[in-house]
C-alpha atoms as a PDB file:
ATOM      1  CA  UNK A   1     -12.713 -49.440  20.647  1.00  0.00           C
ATOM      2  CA  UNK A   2     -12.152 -48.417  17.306  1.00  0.00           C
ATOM      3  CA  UNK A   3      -9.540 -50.118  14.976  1.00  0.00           C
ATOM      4  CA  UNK A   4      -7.238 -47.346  13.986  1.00  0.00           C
ATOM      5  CA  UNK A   5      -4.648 -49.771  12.098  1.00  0.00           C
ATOM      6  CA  UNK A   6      -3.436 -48.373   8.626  1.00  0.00           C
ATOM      7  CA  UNK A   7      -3.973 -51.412   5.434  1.00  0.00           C
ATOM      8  CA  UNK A   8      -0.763 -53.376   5.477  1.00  0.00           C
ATOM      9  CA  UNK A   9       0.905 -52.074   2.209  1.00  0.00           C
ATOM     10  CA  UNK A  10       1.931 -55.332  -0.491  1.00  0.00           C
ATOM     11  CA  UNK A  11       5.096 -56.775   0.788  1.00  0.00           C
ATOM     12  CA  UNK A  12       8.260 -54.680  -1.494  1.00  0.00           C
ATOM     13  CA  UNK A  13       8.700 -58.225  -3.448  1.00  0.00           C
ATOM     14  CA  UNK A  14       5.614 -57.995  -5.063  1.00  0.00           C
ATOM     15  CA  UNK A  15       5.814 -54.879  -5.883  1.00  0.00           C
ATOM     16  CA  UNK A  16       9.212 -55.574  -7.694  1.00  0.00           C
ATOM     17  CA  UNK A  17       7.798 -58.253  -8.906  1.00  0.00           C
ATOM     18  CA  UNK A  18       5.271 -56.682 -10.635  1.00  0.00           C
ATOM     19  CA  UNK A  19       7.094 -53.991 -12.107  1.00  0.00           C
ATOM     20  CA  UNK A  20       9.731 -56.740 -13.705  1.00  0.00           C
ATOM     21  CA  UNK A  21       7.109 -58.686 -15.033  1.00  0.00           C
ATOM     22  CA  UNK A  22       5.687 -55.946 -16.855  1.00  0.00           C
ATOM     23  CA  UNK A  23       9.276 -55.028 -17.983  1.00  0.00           C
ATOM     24  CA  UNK A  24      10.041 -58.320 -18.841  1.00  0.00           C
ATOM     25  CA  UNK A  25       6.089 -58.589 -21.047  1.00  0.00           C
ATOM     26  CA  UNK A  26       6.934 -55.339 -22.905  1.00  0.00           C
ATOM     27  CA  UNK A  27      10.736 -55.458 -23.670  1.00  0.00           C
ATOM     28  CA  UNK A  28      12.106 -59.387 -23.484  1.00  0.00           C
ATOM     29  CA  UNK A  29      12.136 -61.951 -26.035  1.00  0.00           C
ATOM     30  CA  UNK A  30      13.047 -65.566 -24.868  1.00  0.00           C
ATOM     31  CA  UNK A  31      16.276 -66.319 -24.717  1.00  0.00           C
ATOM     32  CA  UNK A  32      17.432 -62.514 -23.873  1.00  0.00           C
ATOM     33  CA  UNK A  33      19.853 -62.162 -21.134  1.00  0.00           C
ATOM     34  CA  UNK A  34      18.298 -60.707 -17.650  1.00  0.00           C
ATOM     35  CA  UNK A  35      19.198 -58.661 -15.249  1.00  0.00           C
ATOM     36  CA  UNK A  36      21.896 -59.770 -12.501  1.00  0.00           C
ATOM     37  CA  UNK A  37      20.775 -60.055  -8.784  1.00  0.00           C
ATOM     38  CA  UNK A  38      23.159 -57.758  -8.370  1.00  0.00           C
ATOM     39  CA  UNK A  39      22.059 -55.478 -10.711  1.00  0.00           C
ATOM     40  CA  UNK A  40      18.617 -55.626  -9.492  1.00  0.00           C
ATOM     41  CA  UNK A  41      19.680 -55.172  -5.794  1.00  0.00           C
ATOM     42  CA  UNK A  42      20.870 -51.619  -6.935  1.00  0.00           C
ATOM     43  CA  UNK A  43      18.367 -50.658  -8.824  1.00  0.00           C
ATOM     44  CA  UNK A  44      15.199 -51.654  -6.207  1.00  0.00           C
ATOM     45  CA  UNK A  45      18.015 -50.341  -3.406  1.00  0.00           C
ATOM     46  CA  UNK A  46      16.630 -53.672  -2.288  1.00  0.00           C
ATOM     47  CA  UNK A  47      18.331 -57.054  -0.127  1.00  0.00           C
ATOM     48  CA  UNK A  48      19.529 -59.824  -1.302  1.00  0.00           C
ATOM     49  CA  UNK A  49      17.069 -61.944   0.244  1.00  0.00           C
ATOM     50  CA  UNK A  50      14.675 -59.414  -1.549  1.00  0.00           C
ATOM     51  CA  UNK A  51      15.319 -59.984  -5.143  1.00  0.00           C
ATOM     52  CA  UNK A  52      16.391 -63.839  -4.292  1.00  0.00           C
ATOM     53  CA  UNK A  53      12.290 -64.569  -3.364  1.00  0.00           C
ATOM     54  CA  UNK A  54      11.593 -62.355  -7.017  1.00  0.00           C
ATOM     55  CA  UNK A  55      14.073 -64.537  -8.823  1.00  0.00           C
ATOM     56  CA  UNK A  56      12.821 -67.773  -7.374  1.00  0.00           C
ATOM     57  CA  UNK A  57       8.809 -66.393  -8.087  1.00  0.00           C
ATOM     58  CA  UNK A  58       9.847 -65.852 -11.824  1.00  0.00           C
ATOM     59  CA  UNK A  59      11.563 -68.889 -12.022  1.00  0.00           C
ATOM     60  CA  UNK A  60       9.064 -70.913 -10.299  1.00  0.00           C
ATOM     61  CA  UNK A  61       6.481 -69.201 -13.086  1.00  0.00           C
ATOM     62  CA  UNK A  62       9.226 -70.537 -15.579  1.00  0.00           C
ATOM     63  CA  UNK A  63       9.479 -67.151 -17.195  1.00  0.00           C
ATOM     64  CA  UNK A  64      13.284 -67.104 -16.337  1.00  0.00           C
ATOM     65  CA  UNK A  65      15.915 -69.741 -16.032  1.00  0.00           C
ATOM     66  CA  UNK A  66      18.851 -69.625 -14.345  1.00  0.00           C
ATOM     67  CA  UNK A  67      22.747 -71.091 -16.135  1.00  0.00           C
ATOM     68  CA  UNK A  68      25.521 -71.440 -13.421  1.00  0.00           C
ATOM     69  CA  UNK A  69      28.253 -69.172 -14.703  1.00  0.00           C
ATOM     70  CA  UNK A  70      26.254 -68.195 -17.509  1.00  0.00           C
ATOM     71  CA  UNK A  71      23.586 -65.696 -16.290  1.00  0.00           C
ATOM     72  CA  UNK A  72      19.506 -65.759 -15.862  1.00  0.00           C
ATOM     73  CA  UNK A  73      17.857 -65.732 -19.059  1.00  0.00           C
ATOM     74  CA  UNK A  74      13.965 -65.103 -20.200  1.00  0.00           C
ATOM     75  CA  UNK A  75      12.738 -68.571 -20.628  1.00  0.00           C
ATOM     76  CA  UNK A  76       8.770 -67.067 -21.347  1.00  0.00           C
ATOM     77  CA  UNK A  77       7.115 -63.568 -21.485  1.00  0.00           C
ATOM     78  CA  UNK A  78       4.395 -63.151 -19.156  1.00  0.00           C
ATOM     79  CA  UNK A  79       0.734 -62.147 -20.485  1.00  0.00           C
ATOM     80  CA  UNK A  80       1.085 -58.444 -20.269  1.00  0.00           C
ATOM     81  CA  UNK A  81      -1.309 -57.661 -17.700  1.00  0.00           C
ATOM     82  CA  UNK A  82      -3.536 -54.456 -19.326  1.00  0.00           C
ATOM     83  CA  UNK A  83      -4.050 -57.026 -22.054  1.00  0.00           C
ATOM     84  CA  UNK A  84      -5.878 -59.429 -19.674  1.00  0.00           C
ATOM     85  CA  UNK A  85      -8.210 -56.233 -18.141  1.00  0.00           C
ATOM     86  CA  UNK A  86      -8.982 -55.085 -21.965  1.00  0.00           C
ATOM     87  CA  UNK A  87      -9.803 -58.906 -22.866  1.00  0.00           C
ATOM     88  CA  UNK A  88     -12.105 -59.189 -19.291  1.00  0.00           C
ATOM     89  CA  UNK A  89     -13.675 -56.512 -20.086  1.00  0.00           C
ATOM     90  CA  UNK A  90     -14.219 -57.456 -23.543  1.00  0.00           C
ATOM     91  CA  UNK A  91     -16.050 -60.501 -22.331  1.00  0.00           C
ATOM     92  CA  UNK A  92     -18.096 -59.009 -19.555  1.00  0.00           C
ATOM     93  CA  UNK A  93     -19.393 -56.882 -22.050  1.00  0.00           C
ATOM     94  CA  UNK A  94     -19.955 -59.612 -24.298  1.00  0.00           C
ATOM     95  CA  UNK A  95     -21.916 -61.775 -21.322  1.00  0.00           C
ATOM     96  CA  UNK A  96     -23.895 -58.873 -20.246  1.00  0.00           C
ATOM     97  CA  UNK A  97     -24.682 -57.906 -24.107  1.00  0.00           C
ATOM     98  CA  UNK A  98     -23.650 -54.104 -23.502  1.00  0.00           C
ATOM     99  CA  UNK A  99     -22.258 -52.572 -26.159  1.00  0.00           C
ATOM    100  CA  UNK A 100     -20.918 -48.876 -24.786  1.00  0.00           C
END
């Protein structure tokens, strides 16, 4: 029997995830006010529970930090991830001792 199951697509947190952090690499400094979970709710058209597991990843990463009453701020700005392929690659090349 063949196995005619589709790939299981990354669950819609990471995907938000990933977008933010990129946002939050190119356009944050530390200390900048963040979004609202609120605000992010309507613009992923996403749940609550949702952006509450991407709030608690980026906190848990401690590149935001939450202040009761006072909003979620950017506490640290992520390596911006096309940086870390261009560096990789940078190295392979340097291992392998190919210059193209």
């Amino acid at each position: 029997m063949k196995n005619t199951r589709k790939p299981r697509a990354a669950p819609r947190y990471e995907s938000i995830l990933e977008h933010l952090l990129r946002e939050i690499a190119s356009v944050y400094a530390p200390g900048q006010r963040f979004h609202t979970q609120r605000d992010l709710m309507q613009r992923y058209d996403a749940s609550y529970a949702t952006i509450g597991r991407v709030l608690r990843e980026l906190k848990a990463r401690k590149i935001i930090a939450t202040h009761t009453g006072k909003g979620i701020f950017i506490q640290s700005i992520p390596p911006s991830p096309s940086l870390k392929t261009v560096k990789l690659a940078v190295f392979s090349m340097m291992i392998s001792g190919s210059s193209d």
